[in-house]
Protein backbone atom coordinates (compact mmCIF):
# COMPACT_ATOMS: atom_id res chain seq x y z
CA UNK A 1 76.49 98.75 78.86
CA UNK A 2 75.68 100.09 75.17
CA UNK A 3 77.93 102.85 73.49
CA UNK A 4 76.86 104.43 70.71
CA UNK A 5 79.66 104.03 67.77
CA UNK A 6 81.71 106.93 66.18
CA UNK A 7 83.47 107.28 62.97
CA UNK A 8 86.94 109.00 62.60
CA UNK A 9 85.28 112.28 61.98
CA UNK A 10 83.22 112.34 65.73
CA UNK A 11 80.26 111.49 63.70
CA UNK A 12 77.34 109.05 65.06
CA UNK A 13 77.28 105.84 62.68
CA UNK A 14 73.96 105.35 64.15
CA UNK A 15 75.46 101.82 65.21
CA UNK A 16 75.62 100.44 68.90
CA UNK A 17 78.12 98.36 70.63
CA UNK A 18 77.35 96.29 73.57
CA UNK A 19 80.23 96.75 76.57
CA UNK A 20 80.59 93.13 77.92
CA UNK A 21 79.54 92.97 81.46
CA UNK A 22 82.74 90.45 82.33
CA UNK A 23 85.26 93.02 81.06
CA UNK A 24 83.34 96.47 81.58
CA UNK A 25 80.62 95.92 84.49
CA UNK A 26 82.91 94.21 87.53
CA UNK A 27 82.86 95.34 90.61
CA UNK A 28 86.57 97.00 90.53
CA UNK A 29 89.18 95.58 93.04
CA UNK A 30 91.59 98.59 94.00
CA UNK A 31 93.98 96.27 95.74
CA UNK A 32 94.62 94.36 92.26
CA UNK A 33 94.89 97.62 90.52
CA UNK A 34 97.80 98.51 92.94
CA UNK A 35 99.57 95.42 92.93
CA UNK A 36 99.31 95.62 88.93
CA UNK A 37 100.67 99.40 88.53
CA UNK A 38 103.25 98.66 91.19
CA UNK A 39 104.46 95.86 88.86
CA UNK A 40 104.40 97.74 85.65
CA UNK A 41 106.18 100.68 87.22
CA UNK A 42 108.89 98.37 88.94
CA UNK A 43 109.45 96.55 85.56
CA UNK A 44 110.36 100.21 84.00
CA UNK A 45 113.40 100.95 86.33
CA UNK A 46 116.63 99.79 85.09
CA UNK A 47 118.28 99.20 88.45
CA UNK A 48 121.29 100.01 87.16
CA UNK A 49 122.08 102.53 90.14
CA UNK A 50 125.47 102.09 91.92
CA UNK A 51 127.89 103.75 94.23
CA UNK A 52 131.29 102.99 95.62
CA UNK A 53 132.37 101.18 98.91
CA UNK A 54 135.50 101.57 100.27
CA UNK A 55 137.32 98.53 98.43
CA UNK A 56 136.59 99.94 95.00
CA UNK A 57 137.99 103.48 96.06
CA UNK A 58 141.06 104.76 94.17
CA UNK A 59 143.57 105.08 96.92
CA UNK A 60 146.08 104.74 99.52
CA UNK A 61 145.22 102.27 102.25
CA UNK A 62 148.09 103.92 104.77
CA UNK A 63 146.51 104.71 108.25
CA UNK A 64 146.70 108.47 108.63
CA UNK A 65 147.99 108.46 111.81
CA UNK A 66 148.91 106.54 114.40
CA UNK A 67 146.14 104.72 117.08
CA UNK A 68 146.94 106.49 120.43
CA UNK A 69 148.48 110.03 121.83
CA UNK A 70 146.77 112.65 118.36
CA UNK A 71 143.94 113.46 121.13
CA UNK A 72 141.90 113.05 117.31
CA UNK A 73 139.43 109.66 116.35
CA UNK A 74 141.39 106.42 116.07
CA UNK A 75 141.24 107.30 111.86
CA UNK A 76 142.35 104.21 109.16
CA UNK A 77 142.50 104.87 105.52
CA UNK A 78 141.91 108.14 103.38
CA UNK A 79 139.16 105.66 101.76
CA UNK A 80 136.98 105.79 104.70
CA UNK A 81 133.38 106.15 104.42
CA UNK A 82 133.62 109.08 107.22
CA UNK A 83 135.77 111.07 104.68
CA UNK A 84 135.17 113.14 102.14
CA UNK A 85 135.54 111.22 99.48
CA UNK A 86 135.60 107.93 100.62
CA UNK A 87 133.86 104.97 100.22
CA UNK A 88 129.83 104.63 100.81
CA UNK A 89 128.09 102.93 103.39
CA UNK A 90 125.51 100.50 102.48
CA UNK A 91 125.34 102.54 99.50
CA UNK A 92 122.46 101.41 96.19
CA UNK A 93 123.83 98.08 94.24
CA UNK A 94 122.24 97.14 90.86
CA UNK A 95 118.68 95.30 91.22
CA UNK A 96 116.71 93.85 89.75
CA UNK A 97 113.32 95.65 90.48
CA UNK A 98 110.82 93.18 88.75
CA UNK A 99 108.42 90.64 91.11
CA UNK A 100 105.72 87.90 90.07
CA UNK A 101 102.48 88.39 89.91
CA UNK A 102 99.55 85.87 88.95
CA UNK A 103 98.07 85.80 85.39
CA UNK A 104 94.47 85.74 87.28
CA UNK A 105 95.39 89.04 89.48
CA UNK A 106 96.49 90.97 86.37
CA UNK A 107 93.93 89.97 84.45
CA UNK A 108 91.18 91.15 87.35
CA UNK A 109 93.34 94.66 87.51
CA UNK A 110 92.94 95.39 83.88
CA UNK A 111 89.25 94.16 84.38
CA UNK A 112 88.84 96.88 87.10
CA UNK A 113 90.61 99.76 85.77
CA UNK A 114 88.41 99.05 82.12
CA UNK A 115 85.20 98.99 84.33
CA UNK A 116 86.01 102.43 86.55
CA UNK A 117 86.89 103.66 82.60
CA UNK A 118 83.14 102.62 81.54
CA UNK A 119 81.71 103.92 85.50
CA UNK A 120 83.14 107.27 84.35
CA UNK A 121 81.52 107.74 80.87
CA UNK A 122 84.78 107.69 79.53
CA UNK A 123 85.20 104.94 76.72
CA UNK A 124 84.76 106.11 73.28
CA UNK A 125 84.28 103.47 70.37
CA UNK A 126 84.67 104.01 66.79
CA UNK A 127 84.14 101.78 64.09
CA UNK A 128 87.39 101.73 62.94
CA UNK A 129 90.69 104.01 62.72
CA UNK A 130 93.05 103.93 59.66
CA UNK A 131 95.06 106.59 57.94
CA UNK A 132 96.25 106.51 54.36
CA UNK A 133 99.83 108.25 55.31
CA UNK A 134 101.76 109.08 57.99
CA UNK A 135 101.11 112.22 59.35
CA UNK A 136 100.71 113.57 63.20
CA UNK A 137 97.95 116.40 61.56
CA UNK A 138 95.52 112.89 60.82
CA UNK A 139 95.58 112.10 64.38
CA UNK A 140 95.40 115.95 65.41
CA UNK A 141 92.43 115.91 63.47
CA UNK A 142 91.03 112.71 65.20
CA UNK A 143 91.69 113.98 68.24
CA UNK A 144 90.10 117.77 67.56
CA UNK A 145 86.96 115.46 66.04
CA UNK A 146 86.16 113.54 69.09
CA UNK A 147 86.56 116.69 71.37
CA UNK A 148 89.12 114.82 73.32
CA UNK A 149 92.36 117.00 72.26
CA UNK A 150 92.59 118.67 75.83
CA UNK A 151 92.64 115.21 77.32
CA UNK A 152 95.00 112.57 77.58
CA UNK A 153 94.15 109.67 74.98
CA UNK A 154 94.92 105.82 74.90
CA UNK A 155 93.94 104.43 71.53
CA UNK A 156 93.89 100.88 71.66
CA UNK A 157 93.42 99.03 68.15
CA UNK A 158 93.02 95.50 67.80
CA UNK A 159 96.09 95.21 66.12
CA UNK A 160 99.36 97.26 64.72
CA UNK A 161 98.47 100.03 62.16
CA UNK A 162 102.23 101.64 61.41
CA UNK A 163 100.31 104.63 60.04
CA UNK A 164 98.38 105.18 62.94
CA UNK A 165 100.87 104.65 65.37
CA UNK A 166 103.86 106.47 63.74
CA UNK A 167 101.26 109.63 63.10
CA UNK A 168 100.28 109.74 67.21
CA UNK A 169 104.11 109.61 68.39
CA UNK A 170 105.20 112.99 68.35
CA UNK A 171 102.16 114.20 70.52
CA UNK A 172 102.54 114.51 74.43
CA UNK A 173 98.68 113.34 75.83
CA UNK A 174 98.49 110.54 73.14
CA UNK A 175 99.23 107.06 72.97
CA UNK A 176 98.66 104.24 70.58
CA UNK A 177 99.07 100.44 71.76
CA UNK A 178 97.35 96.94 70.50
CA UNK A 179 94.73 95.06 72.73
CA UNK A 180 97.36 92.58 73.00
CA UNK A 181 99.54 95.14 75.23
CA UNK A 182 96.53 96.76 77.48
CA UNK A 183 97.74 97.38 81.10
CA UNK A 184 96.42 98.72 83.85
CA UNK A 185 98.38 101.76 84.22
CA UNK A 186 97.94 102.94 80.76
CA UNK A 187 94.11 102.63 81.35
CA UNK A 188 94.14 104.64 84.52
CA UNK A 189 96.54 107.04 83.23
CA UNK A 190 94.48 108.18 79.97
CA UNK A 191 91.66 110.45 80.57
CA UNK A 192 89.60 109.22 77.41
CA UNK A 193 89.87 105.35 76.34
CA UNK A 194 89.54 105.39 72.45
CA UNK A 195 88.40 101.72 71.37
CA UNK A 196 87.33 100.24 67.91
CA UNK A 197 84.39 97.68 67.70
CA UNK A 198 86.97 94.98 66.76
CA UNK A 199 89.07 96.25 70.22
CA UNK A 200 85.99 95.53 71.93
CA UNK A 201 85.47 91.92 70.92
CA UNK A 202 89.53 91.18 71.22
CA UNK A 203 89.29 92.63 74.79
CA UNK A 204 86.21 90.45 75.40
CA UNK A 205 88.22 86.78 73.99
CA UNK A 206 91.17 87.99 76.29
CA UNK A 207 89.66 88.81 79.45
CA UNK A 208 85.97 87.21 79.51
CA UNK A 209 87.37 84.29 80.61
């Protein structure tokens, strides 16, 4: 698939890139795709969720009354979990949320969510993207440029650019990363997929494999 290449102003260079067919052009396996995203959005919990059971309640372990003759349940301690305020039954423990998957699987979900991006018409390639200071109006400006400010954007350069990076963070539908860090859900997630001809060629010594 050829895609004609922008500059930073939105401006034909009159230059063409050529998509590589084993990154961009497979046939897309959804089940992959799931498996990855599940992964990536298990990884982010912290599992750090917890709730009491009786033992590690603050109080008295008396029975409340006695077995037989109230004409009321046969009740133990205040710490029960059938009390207000007692303990919890079978209540959330701190996990660990993360599983395995296979370097071959991920790689084939990134594959597939890069190939439904180039299905779509939605890859955009510039010859390169650097800024000369820090400041979020440069990226507005890229953004406003490429006619892709209404969207949500994932930049990927081929590697760290501070400027670039620290001038995207303090917008909501953009997000810089390195080729080196491409997932699958950040693909899907972005409406427009903002590469650089170098991306392209790190993308294609990573994956075409």
């Amino acid at each position: 698939m050829e895609v004609q290449v922008l500059n930073i102003s939105g401006k034909e260079t009159g230059a063409k890139v050529q998509l590589p067919e084993a990154v961009f052009g497979v046939t897309p396996n959804d089940h992959a795709i799931y498996l990855d995203v599940k992964q990536y959005l298990a990884n982010q919990r912290q599992g750090t969720h917890k709730s009491k059971q009786r033992n590690e309640i603050a109080g008295s372990t008396r029975k409340l009354h006695k077995q037989k003759g109230t004409g009321g349940a046969r009740a133990g301690s205040i710490k029960s979990p059938l009390f207000n305020g007692g303990g919890r039954i079978f209540g959330p423990q701190p996990r660990d949320y993360s599983f395995k998957l296979n370097k071959k699987l991920k790689a084939l979900a990134r594959k597939s969510a890069l190939s439904y991006k180039a299905q779509e018409n939605n890859i955009v390639v510039l010859d390169e993207v650097n800024f000369d200071s820090i400041k979020t109006k440069n990226y507005v400006k890229l953004v406003n440029d490429l006619n892709v400010a209404n969207e949500k954007t994932l930049l990927v350069l081929p590697a760290l650019n501070k400027n670039v990076y620290l001038s995207s963070r303090n917008l909501k539908k953009t997000k810089v990363i390195t080729a080196a860090d491409i997932n699958t859900y950040d693909v899907l997630n972005a409406g427009k997929l903002l590469l650089t001809t170098e991306t392209v060629k790190t993308l294609e010594e990573a994956f075409a494999k």
